[in-house]
N, C-alpha and C. Protein backbone atom coordinates (compact mmCIF):
# COMPACT_ATOMS: atom_id res chain seq x y z
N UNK A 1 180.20 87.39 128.99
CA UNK A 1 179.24 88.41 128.64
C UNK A 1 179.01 88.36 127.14
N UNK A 2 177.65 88.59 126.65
CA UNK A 2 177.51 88.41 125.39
C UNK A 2 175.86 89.78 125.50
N UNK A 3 177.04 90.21 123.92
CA UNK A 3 175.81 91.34 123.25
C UNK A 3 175.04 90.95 122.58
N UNK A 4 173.85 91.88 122.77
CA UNK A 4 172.78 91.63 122.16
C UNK A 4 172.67 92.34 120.60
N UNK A 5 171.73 92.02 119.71
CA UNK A 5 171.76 93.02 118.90
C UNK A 5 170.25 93.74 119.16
N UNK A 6 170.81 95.55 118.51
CA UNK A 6 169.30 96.14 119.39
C UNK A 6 168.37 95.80 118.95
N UNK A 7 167.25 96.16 119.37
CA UNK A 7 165.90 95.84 118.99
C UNK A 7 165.96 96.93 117.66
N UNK A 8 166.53 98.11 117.77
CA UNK A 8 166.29 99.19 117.04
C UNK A 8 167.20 99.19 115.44
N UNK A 9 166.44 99.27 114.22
CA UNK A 9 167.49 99.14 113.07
C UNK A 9 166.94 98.25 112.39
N UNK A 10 168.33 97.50 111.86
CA UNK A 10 167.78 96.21 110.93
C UNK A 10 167.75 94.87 112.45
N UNK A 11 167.40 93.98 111.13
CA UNK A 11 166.79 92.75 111.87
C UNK A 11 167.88 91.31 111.25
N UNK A 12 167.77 90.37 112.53
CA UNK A 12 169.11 89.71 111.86
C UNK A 12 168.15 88.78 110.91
N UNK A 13 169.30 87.96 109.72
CA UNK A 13 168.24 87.20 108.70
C UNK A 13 168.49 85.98 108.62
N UNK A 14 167.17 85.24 108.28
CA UNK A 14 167.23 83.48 107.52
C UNK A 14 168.00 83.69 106.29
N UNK A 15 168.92 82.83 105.76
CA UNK A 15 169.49 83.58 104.90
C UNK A 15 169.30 82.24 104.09
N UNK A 16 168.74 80.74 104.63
CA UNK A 16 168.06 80.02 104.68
C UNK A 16 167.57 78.73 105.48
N UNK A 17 167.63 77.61 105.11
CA UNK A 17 166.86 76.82 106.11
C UNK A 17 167.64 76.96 107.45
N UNK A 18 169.06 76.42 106.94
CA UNK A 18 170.18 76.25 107.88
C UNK A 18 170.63 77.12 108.55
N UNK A 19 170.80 78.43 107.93
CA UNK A 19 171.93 79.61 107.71
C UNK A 19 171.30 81.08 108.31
N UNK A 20 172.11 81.94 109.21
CA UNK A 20 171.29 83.13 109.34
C UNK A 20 172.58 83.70 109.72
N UNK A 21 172.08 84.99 108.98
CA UNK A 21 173.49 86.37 109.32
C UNK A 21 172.95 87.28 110.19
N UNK A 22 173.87 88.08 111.20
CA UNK A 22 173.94 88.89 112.24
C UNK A 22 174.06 90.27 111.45
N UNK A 23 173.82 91.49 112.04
CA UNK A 23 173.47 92.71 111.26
C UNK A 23 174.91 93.15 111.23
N UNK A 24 175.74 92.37 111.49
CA UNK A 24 177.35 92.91 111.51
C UNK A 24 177.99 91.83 110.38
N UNK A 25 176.99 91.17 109.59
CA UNK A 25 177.50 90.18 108.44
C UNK A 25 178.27 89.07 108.75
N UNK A 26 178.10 88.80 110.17
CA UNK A 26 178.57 86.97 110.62
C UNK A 26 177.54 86.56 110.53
N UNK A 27 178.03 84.94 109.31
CA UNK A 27 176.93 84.25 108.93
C UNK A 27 177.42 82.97 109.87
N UNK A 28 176.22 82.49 110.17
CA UNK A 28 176.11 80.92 111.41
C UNK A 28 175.77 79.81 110.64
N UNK A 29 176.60 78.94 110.13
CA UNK A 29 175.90 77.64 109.51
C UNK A 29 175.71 76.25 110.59
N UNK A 30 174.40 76.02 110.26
CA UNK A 30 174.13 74.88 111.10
C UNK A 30 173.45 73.85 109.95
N UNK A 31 173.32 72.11 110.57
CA UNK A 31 172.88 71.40 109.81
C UNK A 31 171.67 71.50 110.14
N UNK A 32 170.73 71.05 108.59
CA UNK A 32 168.86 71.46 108.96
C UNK A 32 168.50 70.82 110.25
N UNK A 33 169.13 69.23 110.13
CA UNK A 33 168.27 68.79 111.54
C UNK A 33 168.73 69.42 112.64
N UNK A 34 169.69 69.88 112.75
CA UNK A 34 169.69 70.90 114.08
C UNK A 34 168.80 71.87 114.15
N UNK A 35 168.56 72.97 113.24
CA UNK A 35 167.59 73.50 113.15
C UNK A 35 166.22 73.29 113.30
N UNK A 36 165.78 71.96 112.76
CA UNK A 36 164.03 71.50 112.47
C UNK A 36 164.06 70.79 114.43
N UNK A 37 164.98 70.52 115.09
CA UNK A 37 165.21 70.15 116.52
C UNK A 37 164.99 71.42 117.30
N UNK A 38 165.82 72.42 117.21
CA UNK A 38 165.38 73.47 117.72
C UNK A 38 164.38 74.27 117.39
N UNK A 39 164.08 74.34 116.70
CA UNK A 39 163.16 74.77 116.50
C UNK A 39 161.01 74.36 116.94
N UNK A 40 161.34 73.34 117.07
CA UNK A 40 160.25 72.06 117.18
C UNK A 40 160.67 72.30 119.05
N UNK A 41 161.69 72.20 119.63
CA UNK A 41 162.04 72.32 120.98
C UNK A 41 161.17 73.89 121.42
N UNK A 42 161.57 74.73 120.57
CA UNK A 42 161.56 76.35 121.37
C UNK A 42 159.98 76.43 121.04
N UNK A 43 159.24 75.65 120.80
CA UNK A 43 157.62 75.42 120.95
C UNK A 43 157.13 75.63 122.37
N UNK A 44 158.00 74.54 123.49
CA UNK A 44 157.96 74.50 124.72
C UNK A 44 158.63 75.89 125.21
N UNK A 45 159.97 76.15 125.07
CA UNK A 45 160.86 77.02 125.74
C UNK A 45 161.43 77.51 124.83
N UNK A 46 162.13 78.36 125.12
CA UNK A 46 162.98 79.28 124.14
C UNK A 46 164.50 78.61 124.02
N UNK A 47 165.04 78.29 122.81
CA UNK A 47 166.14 77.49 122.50
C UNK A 47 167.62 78.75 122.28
N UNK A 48 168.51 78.08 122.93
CA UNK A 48 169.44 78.95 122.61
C UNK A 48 170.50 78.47 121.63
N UNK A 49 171.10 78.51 120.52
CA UNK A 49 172.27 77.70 120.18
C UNK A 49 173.06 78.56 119.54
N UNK A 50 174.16 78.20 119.75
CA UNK A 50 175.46 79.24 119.68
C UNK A 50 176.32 78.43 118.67
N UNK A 51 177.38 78.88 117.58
CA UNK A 51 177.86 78.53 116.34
C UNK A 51 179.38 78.32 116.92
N UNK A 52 180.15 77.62 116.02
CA UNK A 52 181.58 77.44 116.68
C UNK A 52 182.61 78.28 116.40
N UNK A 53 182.55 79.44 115.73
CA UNK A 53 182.72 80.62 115.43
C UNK A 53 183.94 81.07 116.88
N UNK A 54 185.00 81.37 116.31
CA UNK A 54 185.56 82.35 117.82
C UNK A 54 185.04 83.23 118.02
N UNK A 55 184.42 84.08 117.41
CA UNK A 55 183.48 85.42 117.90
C UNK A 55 182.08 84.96 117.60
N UNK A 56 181.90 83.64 119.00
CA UNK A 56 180.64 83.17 119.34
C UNK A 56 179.07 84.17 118.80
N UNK A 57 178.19 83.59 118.03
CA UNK A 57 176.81 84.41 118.04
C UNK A 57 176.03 83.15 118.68
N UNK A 58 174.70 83.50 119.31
CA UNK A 58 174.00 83.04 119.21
C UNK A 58 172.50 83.06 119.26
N UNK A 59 171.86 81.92 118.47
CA UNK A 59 170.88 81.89 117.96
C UNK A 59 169.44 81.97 118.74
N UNK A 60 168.79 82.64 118.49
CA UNK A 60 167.18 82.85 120.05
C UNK A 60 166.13 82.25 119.29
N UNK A 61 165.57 81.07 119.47
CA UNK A 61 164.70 80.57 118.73
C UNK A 61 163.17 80.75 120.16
N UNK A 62 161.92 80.91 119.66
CA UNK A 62 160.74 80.72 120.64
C UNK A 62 159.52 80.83 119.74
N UNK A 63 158.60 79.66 120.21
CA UNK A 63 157.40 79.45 119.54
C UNK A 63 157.77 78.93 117.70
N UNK A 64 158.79 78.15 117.48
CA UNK A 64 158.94 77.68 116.20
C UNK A 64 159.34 78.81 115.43
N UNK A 65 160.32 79.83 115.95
CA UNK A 65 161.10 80.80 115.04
C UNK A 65 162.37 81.16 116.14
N UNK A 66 163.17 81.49 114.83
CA UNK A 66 164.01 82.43 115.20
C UNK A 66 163.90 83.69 115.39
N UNK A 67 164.10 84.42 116.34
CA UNK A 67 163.61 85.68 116.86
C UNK A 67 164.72 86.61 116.93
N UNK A 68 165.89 86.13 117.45
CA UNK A 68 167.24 87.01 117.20
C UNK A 68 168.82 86.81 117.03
N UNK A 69 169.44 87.18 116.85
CA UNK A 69 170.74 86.78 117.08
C UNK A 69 171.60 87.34 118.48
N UNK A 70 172.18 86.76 119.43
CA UNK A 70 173.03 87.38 120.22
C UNK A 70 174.51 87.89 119.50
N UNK A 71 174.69 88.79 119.73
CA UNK A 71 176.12 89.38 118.92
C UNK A 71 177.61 89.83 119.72
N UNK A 72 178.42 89.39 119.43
CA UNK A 72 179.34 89.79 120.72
C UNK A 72 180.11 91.19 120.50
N UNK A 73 179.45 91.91 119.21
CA UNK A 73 180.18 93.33 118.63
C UNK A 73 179.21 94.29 118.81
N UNK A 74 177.09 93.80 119.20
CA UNK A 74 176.68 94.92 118.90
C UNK A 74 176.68 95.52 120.30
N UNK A 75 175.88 96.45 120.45
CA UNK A 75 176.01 97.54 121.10
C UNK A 75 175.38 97.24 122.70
N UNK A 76 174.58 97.55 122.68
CA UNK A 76 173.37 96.98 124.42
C UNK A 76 174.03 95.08 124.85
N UNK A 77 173.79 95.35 125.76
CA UNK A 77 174.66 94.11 127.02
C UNK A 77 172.80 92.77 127.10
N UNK A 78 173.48 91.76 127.04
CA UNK A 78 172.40 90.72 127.42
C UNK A 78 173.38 89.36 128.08
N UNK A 79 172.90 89.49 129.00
CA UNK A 79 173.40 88.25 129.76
C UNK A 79 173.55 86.78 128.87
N UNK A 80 174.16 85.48 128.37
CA UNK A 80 174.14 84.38 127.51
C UNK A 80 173.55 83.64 128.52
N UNK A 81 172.81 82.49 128.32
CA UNK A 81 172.63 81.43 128.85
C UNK A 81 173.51 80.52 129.57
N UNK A 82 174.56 80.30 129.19
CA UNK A 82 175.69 79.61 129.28
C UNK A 82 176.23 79.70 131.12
N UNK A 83 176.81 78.47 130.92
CA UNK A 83 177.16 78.00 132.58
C UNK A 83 178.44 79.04 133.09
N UNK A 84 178.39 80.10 134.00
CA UNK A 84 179.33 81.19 134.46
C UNK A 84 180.33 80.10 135.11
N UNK A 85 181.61 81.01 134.79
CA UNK A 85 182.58 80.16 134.86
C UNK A 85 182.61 80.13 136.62
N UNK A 86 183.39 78.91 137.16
CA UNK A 86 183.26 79.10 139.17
C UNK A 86 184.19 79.34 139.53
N UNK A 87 183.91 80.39 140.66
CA UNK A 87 185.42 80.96 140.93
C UNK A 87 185.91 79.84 142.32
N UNK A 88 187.05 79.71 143.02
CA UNK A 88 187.03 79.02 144.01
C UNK A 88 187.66 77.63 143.72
């Protein structure tokens, strides 16, 4: 399970090409070409990428931006993309 951050408040930031902080001050560093990839991808679909961070964030890219951060501290519930673990 992974939180969302709300719609309501501040907004998470580019902090630059690479780099963006969560409204709870976890900053995500990625290399540019990962970025200029996803980004160029979430044209088609909406890109998800998540940082190696133990208190996983991750990144919501759609239409050639970043749009939000997923947060695992803020408040309201959003399902992750990610493959649910199988029980059985």
């Amino acid at each position: 399970m992974v939180l969302a951050i709300s719609s309501e408040g501040s907004v998470p930031k580019e902090i630059d090409v690479s780099s963006y902080e969560c409204d709870c001050c976890h900053q995500s560093h990625f290399f540019e070409n990962t970025i200029k990839e996803a980004k160029a991808m979430s044209h088609k679909r909406a890109v998800w990428l998540g940082d190696s961070e133990a208190d996983e964030h991750t990144i919501v890219f759609e239409h050639g931006k970043m749009v939000d951060i997923l947060c695992p501290k803020a408040d309201s519930l959003l399902r992750s993309p990610s493959k649910k673990p199988r029980r059985g």
